[in-house]
C-alpha atoms as a PDB file:
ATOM      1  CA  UNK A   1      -0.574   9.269   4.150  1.00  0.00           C
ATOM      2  CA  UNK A   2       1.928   8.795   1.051  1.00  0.00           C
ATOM      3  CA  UNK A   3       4.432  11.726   2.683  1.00  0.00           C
ATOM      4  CA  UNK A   4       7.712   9.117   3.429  1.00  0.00           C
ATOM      5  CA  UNK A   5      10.655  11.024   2.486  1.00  0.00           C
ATOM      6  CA  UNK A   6      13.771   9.618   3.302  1.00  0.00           C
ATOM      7  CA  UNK A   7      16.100  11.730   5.815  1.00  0.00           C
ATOM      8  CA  UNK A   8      18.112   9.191   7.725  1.00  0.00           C
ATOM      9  CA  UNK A   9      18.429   5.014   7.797  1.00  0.00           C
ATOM     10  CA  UNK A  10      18.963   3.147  10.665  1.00  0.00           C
ATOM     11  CA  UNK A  11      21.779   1.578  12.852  1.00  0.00           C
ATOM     12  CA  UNK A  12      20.993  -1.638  11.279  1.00  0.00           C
ATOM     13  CA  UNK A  13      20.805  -0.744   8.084  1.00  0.00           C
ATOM     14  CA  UNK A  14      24.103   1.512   8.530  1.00  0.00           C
ATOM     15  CA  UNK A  15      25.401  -1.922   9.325  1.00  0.00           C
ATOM     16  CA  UNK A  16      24.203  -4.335   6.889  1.00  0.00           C
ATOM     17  CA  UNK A  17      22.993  -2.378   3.697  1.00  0.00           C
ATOM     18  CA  UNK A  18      19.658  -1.788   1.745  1.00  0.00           C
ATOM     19  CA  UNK A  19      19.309  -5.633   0.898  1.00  0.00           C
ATOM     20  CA  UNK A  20      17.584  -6.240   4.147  1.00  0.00           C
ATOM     21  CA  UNK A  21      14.799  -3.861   3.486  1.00  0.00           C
ATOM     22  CA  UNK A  22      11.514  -5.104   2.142  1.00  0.00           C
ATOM     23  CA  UNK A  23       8.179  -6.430   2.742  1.00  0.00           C
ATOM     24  CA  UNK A  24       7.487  -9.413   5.008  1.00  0.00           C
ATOM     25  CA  UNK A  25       5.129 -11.778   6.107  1.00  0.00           C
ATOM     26  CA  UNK A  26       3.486 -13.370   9.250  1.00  0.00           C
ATOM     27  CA  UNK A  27       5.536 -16.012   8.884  1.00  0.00           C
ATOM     28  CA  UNK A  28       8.995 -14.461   8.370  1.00  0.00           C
ATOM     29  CA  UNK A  29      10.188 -14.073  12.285  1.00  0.00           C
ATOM     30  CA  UNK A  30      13.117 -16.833  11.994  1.00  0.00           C
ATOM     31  CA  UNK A  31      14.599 -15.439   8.400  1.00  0.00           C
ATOM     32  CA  UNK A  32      14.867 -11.604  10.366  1.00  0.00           C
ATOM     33  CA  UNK A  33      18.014 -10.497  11.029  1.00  0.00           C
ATOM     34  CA  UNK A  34      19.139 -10.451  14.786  1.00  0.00           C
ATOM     35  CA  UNK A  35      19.084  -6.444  16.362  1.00  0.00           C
ATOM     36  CA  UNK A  36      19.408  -5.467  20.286  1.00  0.00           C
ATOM     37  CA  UNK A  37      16.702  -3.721  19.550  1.00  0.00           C
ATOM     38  CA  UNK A  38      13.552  -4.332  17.173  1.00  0.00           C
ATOM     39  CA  UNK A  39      11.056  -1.954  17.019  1.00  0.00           C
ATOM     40  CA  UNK A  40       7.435  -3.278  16.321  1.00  0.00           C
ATOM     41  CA  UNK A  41       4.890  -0.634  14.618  1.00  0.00           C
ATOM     42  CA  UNK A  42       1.288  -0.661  14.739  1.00  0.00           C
ATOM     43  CA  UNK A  43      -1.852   1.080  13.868  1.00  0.00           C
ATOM     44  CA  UNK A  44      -3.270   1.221  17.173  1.00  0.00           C
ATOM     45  CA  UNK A  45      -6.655   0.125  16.523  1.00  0.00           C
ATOM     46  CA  UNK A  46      -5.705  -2.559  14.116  1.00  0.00           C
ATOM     47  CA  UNK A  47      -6.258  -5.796  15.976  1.00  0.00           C
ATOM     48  CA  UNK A  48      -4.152  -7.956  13.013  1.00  0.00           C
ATOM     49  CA  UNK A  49      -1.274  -5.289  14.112  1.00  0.00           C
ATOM     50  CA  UNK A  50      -1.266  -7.132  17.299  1.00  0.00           C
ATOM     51  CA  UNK A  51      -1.598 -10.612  16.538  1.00  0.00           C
ATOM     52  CA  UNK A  52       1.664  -9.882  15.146  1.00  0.00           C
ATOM     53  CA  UNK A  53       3.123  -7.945  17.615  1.00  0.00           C
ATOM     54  CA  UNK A  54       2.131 -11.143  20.270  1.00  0.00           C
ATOM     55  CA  UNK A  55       3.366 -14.002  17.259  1.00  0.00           C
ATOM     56  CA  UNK A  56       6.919 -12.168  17.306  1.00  0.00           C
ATOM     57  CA  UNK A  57       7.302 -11.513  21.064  1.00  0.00           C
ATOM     58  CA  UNK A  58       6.182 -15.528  21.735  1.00  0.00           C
ATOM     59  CA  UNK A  59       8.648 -16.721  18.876  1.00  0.00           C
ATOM     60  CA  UNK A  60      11.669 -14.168  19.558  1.00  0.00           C
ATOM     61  CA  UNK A  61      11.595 -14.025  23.396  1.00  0.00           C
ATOM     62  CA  UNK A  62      13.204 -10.862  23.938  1.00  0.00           C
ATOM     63  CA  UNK A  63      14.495  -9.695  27.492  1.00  0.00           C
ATOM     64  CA  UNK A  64      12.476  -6.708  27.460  1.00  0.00           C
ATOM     65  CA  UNK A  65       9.403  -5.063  26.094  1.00  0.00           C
ATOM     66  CA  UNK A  66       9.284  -0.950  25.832  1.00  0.00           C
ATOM     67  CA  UNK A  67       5.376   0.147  25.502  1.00  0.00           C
ATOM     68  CA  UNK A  68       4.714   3.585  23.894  1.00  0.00           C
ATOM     69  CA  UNK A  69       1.674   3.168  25.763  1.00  0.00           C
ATOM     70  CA  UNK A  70       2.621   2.607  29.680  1.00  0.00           C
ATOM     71  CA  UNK A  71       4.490   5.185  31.422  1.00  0.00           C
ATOM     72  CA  UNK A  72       7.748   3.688  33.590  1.00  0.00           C
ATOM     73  CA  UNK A  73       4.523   3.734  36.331  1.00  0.00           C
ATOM     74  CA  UNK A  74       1.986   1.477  34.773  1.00  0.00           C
ATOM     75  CA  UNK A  75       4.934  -0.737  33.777  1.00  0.00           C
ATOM     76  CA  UNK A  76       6.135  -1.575  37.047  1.00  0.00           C
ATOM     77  CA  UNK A  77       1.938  -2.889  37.774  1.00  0.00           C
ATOM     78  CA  UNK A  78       2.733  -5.623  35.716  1.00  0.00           C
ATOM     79  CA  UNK A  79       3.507  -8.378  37.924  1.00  0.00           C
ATOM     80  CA  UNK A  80       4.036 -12.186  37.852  1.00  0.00           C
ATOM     81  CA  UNK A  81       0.859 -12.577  39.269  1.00  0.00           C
ATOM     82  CA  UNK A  82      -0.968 -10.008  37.165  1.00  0.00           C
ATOM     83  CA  UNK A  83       0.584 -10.660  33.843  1.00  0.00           C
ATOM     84  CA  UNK A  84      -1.618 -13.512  32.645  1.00  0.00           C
ATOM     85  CA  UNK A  85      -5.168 -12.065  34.064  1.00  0.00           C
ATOM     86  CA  UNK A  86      -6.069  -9.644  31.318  1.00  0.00           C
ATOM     87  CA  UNK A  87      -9.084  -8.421  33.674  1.00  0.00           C
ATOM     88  CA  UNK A  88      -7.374  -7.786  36.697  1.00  0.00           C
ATOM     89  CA  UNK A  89      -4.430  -6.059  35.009  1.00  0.00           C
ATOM     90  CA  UNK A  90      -6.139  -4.146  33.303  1.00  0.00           C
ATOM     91  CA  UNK A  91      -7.696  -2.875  36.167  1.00  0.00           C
ATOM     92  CA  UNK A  92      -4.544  -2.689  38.039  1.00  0.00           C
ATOM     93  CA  UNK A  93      -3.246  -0.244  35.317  1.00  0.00           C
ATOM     94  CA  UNK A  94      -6.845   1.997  34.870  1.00  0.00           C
ATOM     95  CA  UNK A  95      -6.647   1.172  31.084  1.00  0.00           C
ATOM     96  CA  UNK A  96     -10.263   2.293  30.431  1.00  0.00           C
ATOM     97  CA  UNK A  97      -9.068   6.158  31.377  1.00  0.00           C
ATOM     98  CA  UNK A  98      -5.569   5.421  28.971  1.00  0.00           C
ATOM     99  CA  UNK A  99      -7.199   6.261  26.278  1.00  0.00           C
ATOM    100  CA  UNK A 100      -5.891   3.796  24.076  1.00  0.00           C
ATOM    101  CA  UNK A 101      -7.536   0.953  22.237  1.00  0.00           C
ATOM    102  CA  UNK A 102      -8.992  -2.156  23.976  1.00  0.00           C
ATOM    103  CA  UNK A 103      -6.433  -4.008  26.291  1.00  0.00           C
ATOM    104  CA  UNK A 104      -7.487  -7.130  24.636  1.00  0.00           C
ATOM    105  CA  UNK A 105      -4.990  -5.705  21.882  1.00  0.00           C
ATOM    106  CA  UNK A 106      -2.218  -5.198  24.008  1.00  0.00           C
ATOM    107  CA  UNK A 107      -2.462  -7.632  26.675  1.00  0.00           C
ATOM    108  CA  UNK A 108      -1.701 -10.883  24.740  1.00  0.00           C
ATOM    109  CA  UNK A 109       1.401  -8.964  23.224  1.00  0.00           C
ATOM    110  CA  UNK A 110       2.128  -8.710  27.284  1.00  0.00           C
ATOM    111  CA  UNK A 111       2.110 -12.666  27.711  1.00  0.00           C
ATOM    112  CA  UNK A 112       3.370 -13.764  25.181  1.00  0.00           C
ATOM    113  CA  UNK A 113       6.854 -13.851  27.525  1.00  0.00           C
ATOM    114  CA  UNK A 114       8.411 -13.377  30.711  1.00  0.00           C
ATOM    115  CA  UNK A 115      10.291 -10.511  28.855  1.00  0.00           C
ATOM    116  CA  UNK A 116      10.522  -7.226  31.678  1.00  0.00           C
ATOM    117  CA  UNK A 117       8.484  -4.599  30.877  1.00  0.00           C
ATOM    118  CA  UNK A 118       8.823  -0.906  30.448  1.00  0.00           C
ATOM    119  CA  UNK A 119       6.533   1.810  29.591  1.00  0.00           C
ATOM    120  CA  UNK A 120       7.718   5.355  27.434  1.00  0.00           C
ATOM    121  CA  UNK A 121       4.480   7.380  27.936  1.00  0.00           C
ATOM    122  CA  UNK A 122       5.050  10.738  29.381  1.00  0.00           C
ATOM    123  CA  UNK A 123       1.970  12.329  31.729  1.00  0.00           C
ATOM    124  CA  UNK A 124      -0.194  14.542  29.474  1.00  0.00           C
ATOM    125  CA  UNK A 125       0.944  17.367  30.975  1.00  0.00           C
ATOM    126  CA  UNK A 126       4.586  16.757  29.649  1.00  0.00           C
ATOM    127  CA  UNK A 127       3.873  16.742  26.510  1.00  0.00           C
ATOM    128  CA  UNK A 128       1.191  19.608  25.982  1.00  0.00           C
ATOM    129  CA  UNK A 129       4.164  21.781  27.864  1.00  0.00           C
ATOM    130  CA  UNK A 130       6.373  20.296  25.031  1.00  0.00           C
ATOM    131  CA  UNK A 131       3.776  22.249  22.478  1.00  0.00           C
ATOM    132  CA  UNK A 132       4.221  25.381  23.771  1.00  0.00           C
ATOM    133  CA  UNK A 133       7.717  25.601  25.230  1.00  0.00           C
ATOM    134  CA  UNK A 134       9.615  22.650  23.005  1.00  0.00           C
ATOM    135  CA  UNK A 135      11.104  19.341  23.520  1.00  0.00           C
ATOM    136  CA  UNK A 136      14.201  19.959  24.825  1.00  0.00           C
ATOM    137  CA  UNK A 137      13.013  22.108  28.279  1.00  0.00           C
ATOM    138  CA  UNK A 138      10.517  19.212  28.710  1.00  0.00           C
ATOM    139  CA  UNK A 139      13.160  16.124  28.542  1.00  0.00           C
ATOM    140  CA  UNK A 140      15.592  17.991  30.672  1.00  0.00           C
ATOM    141  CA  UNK A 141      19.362  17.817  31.259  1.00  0.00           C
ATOM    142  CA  UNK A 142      19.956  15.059  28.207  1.00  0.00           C
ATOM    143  CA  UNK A 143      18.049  17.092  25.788  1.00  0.00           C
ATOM    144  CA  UNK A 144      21.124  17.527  24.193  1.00  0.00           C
ATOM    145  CA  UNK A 145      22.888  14.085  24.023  1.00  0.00           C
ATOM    146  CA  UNK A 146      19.216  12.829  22.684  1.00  0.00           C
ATOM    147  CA  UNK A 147      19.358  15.164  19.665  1.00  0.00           C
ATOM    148  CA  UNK A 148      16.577  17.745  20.700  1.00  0.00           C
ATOM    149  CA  UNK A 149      18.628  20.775  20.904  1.00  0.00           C
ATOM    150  CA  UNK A 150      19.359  20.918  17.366  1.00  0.00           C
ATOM    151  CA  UNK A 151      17.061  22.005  15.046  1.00  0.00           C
ATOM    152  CA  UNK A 152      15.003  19.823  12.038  1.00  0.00           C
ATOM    153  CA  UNK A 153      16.168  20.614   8.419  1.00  0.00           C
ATOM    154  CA  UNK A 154      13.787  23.058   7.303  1.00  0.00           C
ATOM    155  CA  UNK A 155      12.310  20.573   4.637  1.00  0.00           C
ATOM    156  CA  UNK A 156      11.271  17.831   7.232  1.00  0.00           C
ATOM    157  CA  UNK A 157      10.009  20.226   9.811  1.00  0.00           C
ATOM    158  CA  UNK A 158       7.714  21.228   6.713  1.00  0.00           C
ATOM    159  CA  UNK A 159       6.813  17.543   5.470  1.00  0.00           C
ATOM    160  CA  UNK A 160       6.074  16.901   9.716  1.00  0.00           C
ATOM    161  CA  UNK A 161       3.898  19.319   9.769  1.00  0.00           C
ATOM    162  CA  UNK A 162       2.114  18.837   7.258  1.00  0.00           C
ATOM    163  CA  UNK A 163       1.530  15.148   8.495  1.00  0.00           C
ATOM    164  CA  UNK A 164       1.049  16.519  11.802  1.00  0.00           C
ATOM    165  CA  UNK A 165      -1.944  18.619   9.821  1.00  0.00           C
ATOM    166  CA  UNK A 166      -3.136  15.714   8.199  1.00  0.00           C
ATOM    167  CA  UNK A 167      -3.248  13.451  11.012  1.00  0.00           C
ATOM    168  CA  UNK A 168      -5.487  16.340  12.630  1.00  0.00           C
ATOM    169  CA  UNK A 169      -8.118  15.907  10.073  1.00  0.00           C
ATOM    170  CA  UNK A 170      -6.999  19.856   8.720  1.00  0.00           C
ATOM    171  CA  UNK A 171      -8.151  21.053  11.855  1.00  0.00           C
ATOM    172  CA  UNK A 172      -5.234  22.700  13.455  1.00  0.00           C
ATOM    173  CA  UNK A 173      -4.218  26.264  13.690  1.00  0.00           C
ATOM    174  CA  UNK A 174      -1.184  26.510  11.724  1.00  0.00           C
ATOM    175  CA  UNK A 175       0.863  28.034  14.319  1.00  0.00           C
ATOM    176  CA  UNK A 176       0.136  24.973  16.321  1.00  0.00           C
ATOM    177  CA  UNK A 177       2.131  22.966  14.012  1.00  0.00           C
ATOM    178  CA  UNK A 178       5.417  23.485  15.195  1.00  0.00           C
ATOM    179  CA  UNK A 179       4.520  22.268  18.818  1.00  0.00           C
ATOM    180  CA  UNK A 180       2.917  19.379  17.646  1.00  0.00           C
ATOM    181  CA  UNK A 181       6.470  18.512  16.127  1.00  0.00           C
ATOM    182  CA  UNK A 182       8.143  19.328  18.902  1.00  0.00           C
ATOM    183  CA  UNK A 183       6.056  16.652  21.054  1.00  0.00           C
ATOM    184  CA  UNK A 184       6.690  14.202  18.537  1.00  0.00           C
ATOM    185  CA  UNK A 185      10.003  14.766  19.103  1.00  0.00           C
ATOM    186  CA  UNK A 186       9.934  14.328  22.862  1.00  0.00           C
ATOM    187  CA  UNK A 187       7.883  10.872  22.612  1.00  0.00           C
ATOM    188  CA  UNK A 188      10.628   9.731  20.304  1.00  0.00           C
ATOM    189  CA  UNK A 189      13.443  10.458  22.382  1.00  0.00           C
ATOM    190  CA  UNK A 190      11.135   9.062  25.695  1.00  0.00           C
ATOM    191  CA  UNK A 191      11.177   5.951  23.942  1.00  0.00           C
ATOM    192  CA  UNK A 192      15.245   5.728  22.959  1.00  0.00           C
ATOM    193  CA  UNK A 193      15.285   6.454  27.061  1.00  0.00           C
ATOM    194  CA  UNK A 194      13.315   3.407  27.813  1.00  0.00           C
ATOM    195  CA  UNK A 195      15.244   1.383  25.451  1.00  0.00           C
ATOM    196  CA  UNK A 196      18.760   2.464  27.100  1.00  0.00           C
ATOM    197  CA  UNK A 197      17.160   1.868  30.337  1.00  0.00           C
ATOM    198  CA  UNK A 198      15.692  -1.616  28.990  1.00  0.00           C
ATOM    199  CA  UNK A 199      18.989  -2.770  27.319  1.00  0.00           C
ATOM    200  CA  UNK A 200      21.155  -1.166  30.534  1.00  0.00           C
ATOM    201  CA  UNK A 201      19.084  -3.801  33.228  1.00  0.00           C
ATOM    202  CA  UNK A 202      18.142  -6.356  30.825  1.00  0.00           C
ATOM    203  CA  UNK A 203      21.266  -6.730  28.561  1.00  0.00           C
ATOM    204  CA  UNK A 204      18.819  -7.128  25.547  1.00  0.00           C
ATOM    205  CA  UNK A 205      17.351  -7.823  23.185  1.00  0.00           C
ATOM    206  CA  UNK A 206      14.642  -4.906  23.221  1.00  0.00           C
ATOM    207  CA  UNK A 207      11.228  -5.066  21.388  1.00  0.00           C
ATOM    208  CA  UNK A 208       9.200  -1.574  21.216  1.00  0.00           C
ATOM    209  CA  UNK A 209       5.627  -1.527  20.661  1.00  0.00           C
ATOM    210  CA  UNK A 210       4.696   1.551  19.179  1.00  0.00           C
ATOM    211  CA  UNK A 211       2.655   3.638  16.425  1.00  0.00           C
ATOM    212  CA  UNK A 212       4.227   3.517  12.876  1.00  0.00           C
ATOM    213  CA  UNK A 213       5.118   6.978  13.429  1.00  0.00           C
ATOM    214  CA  UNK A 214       7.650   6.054  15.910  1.00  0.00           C
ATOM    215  CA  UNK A 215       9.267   3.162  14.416  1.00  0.00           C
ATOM    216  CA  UNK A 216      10.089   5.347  11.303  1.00  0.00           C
ATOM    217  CA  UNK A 217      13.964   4.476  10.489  1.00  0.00           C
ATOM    218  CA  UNK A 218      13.987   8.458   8.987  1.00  0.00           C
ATOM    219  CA  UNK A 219      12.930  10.291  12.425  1.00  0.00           C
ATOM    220  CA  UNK A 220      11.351   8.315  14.671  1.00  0.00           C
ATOM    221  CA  UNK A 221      12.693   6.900  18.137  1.00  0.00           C
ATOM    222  CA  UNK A 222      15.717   5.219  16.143  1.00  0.00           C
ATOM    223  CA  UNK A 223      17.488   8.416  15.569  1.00  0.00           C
ATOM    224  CA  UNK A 224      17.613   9.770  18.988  1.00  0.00           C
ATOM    225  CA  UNK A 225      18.513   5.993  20.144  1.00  0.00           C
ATOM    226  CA  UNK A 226      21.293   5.955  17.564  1.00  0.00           C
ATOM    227  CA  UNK A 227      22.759   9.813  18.896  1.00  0.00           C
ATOM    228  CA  UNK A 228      22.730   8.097  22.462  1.00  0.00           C
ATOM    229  CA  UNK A 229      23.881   4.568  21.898  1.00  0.00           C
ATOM    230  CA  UNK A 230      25.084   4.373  18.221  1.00  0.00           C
ATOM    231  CA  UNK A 231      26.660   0.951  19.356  1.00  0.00           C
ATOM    232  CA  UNK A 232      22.916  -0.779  18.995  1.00  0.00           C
ATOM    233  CA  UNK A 233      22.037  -2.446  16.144  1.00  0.00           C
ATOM    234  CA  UNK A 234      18.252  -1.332  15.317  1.00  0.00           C
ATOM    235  CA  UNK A 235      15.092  -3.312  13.295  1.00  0.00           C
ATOM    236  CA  UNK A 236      12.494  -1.176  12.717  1.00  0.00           C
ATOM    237  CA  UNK A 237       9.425  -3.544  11.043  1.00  0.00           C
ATOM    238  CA  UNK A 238       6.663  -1.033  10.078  1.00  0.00           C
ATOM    239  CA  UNK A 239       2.457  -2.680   9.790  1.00  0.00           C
ATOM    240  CA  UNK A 240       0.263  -0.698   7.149  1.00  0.00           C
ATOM    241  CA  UNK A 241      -2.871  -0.911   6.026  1.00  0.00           C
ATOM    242  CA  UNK A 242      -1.786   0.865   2.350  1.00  0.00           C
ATOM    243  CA  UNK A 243       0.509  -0.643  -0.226  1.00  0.00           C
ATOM    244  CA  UNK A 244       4.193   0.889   1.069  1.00  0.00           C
ATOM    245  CA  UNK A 245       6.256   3.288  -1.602  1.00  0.00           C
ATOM    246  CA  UNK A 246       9.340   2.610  -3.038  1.00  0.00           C
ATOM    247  CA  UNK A 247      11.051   4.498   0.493  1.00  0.00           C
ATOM    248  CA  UNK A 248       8.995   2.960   2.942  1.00  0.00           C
ATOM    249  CA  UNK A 249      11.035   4.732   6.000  1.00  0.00           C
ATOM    250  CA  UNK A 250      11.471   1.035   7.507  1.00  0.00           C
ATOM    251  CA  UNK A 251      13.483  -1.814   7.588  1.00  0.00           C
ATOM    252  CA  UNK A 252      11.137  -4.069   6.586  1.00  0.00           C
ATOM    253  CA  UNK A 253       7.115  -3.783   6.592  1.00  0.00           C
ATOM    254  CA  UNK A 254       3.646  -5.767   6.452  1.00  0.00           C
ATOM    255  CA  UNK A 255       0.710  -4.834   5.038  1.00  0.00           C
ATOM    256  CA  UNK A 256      -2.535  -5.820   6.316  1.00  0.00           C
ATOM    257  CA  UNK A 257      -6.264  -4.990   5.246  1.00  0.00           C
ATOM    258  CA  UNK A 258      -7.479  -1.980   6.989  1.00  0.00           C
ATOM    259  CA  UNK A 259      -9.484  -2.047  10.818  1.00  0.00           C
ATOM    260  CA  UNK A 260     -12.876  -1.534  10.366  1.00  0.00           C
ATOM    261  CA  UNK A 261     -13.421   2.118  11.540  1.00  0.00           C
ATOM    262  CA  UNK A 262     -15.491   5.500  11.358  1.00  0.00           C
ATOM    263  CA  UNK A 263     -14.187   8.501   9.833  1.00  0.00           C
ATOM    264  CA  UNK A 264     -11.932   9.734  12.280  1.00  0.00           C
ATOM    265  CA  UNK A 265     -12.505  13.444  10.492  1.00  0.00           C
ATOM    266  CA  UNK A 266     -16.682  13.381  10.344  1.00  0.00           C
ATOM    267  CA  UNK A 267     -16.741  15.935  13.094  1.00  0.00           C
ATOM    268  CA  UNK A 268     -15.228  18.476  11.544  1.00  0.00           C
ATOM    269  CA  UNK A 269     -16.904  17.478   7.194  1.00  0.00           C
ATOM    270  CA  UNK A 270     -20.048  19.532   6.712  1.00  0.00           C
ATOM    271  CA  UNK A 271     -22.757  18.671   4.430  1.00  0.00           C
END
């Protein structure tokens, strides 16, 4: 997807200016600047993705870890005793019914420290209810102070929905597109929750594993973050398997060679 238009920056770059963006390395953890809060994006199924994710949480040693892929109750199974055994925690947390990627992936970014860790994922049912009835009457009472009473511009709504389309492999009614949005929306602001919840008990810094989508400076979780604690000072390091455009929406970004995959969209191509 080539669709990055520009329609916010982040606290961080608020702060220090565009000379920080830029594309990075494996090796650049000690020359990044310092955030309370760095947010770490992925293609989920990208195993290099991780690596990377682990390297930085071992070298950085942040207080906390937010997971776009635990919910708050999955987090608290991840115990002293549990946090080295890959086997038996992933077990503990039923990852083969998560439907995410391998915990292979995930679990060395999980000891690479003694950080605390919290999970963002909402139950399914959350966030299909979020399709159909919005964002805002699915977060509850701090819809508002998160940012998901007010309407998108009418441009991004279109550009999100149209990635929403193309992540979808074309296959979704168009009137569906505007809930799909909308539960973007509500993941985003799940995740700025975490994070005040992570920095509130922890007293920082915060990393966030997450899908690129989220760590997008433009509308992803740092823009609901920044309407509810505009004091933090926000890193957002996008990982892509594509050459990035000229207004990559991230602080800085890596690019890696692609994960070996199938065609996500084959079910739906006919001959």
């Amino acid at each position: 997807m080539n669709l990055r238009a520009f329609f916010g920056i982040s606290a961080l770059a608020l702060l220090s200016g565009p000379a920080l963006a830029g594309q990075i390395t494996e090796a650049d953890f000690a020359s990044l600047p310092t955030a309370d809060v760095v947010i770490l994006g992925e293609v989920h199924d990208n195993p290099a993705h991780h690596e990377y994710q682990a390297a930085f949480v071992a070298h950085q040693r942040p207080a906390a870890l937010v997971f776009e892929m635990l919910t708050p109750e999955m987090a608290a199974k991840v115990t002293p005793e549990l946090r080295q055994d890959r086997v038996a925690l992933a077990t503990a947390l039923e990852w083969e019914a998560s439907g995410w990627p391998d915990f292979a992936y995930y679990h060395p970014i999980i000891a690479a420290s003694d950080a605390a860790i919290y999970g963002a994922a909402l139950p399914r049912d959350q966030v299909r209810r979020a399709v159909s009835d919005g964002a805002a009457d699915v977060f509850g009472a701090d819809a508002e102070a998160y940012g998901l009473t007010s309407p998108l511009s009418a441009e991004q709504q279109a550009t999100r929905e149209a990635l929403q389309q193309t992540a979808h492999c074309d296959a979704l009614p168009p009137a569906m597109l505007p809930g799909m949005v909308a539960a973007q929306r509500l993941r985003d602001a799940a995740l700025a929750r975490a994070v005040v919840q992570a920095r509130a008990e922890t007293d920082g810094p915060v990393v966030v594993i997450t899908g690129n989508g989220h760590a997008r400076t433009d509308w992803g979780l740092a823009v609901p973050l920044h309407k509810v604690a505009p004091e933090l000072s926000v890193l957002s390091i996008g990982q892509l398997e594509e050459a990035a455009p000229d207004d990559a929406p991230y602080d800085h970004w890596r690019v890696t060679d692609p994960a070996p995959r199938d065609d996500p969209c084959a079910a739906f191509k006919t001959n």
